[in-house]
C-alpha atoms as a PDB file:
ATOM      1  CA  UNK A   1     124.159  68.480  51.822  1.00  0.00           C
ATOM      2  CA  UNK A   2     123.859  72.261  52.749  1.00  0.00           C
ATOM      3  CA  UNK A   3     122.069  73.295  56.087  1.00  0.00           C
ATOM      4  CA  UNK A   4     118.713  74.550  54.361  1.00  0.00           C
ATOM      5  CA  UNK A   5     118.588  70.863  52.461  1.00  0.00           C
ATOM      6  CA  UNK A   6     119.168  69.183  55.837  1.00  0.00           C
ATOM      7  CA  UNK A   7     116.421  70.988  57.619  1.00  0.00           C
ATOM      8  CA  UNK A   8     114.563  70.402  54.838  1.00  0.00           C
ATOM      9  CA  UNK A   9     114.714  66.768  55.498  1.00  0.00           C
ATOM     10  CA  UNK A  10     114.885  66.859  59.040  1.00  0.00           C
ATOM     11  CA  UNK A  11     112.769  69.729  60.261  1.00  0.00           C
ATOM     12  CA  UNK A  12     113.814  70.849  63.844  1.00  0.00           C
ATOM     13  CA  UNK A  13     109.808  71.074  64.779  1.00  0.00           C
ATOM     14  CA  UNK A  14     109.909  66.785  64.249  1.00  0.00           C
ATOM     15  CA  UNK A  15     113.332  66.107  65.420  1.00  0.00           C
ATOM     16  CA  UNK A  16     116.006  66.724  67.795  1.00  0.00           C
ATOM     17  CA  UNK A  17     119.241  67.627  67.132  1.00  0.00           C
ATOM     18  CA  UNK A  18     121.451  66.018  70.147  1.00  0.00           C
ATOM     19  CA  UNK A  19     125.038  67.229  70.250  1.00  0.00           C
ATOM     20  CA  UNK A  20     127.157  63.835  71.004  1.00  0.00           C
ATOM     21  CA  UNK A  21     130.558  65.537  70.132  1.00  0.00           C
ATOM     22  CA  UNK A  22     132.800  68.034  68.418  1.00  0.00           C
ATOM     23  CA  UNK A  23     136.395  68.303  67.467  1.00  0.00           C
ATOM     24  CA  UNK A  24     138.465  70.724  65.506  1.00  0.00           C
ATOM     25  CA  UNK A  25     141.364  70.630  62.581  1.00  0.00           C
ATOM     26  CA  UNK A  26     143.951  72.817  61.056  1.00  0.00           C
ATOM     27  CA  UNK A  27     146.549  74.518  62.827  1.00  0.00           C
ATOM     28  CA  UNK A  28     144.251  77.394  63.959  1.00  0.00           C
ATOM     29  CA  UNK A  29     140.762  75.520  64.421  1.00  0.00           C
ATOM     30  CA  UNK A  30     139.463  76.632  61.112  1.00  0.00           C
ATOM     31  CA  UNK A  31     137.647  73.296  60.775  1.00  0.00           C
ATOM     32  CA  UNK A  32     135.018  72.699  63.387  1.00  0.00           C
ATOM     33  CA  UNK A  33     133.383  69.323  63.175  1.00  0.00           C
ATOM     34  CA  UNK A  34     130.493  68.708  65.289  1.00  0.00           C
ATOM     35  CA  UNK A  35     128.825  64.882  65.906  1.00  0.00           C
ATOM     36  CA  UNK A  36     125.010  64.511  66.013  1.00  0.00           C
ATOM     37  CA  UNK A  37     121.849  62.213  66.679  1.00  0.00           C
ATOM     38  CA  UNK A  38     118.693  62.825  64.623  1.00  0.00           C
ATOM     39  CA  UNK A  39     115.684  61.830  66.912  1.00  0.00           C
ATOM     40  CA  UNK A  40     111.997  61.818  65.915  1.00  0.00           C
ATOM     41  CA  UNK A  41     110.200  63.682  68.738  1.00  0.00           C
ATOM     42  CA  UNK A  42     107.113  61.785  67.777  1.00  0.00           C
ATOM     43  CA  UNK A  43     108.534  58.244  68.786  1.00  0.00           C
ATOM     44  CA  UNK A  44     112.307  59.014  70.515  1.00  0.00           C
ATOM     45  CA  UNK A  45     114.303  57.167  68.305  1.00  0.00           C
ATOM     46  CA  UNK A  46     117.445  57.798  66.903  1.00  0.00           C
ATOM     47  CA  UNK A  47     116.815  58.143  63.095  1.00  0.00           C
ATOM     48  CA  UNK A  48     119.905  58.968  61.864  1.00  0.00           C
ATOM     49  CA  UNK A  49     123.526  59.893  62.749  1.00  0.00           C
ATOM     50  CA  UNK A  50     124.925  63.252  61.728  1.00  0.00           C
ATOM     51  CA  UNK A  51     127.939  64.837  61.335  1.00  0.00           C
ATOM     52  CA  UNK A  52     127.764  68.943  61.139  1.00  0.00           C
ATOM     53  CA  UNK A  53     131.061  70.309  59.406  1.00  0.00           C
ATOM     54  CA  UNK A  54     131.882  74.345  59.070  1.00  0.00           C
ATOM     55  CA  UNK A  55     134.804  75.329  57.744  1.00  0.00           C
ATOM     56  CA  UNK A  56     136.510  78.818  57.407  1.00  0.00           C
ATOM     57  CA  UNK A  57     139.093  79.768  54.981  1.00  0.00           C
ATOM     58  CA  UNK A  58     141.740  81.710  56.834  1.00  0.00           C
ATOM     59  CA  UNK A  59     142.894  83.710  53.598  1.00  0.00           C
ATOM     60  CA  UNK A  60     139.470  85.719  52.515  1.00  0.00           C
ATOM     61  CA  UNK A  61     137.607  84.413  55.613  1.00  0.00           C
ATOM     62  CA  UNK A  62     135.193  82.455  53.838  1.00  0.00           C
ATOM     63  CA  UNK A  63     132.984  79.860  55.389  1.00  0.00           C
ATOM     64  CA  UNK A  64     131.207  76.550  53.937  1.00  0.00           C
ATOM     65  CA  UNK A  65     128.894  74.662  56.262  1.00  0.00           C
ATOM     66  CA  UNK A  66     127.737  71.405  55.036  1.00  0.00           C
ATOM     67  CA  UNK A  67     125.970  68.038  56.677  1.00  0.00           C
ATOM     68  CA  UNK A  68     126.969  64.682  56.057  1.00  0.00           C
END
């Protein structure tokens, strides 16, 4: 799902976006993939597990950012 669509859905006013990790791919780091928990502020729960993925094209320097 695209970053407006996730937002959407999980507002960053009701939840917290925790960082747990992040790696890269391709032979110059064009792929950045970043690992997330989704908590509700209201009760502190995890409510979901995210995964964050924003990739750049080297030829044309394009970029796609999506959430999975």
């Amino acid at each position: 799902m695209t970053d407006d669509e996730f937002k959407e859905q999980y507002p960053p006013s009701q939840f917290d976006y925790v960082r747990t990790g992040k790696r890269t791919k391709g032979h110059m780091g064009q792929t950045e993939i970043e690992y997330y928990n989704i908590i509700d502020k209201s009760t502190g729960k995890i409510v979901r597990n995210a995964i964050y993925t924003e990739h750049t094209n080297v030829r044309g320097l394009d970029s796609s950012e999506y959430w999975d």
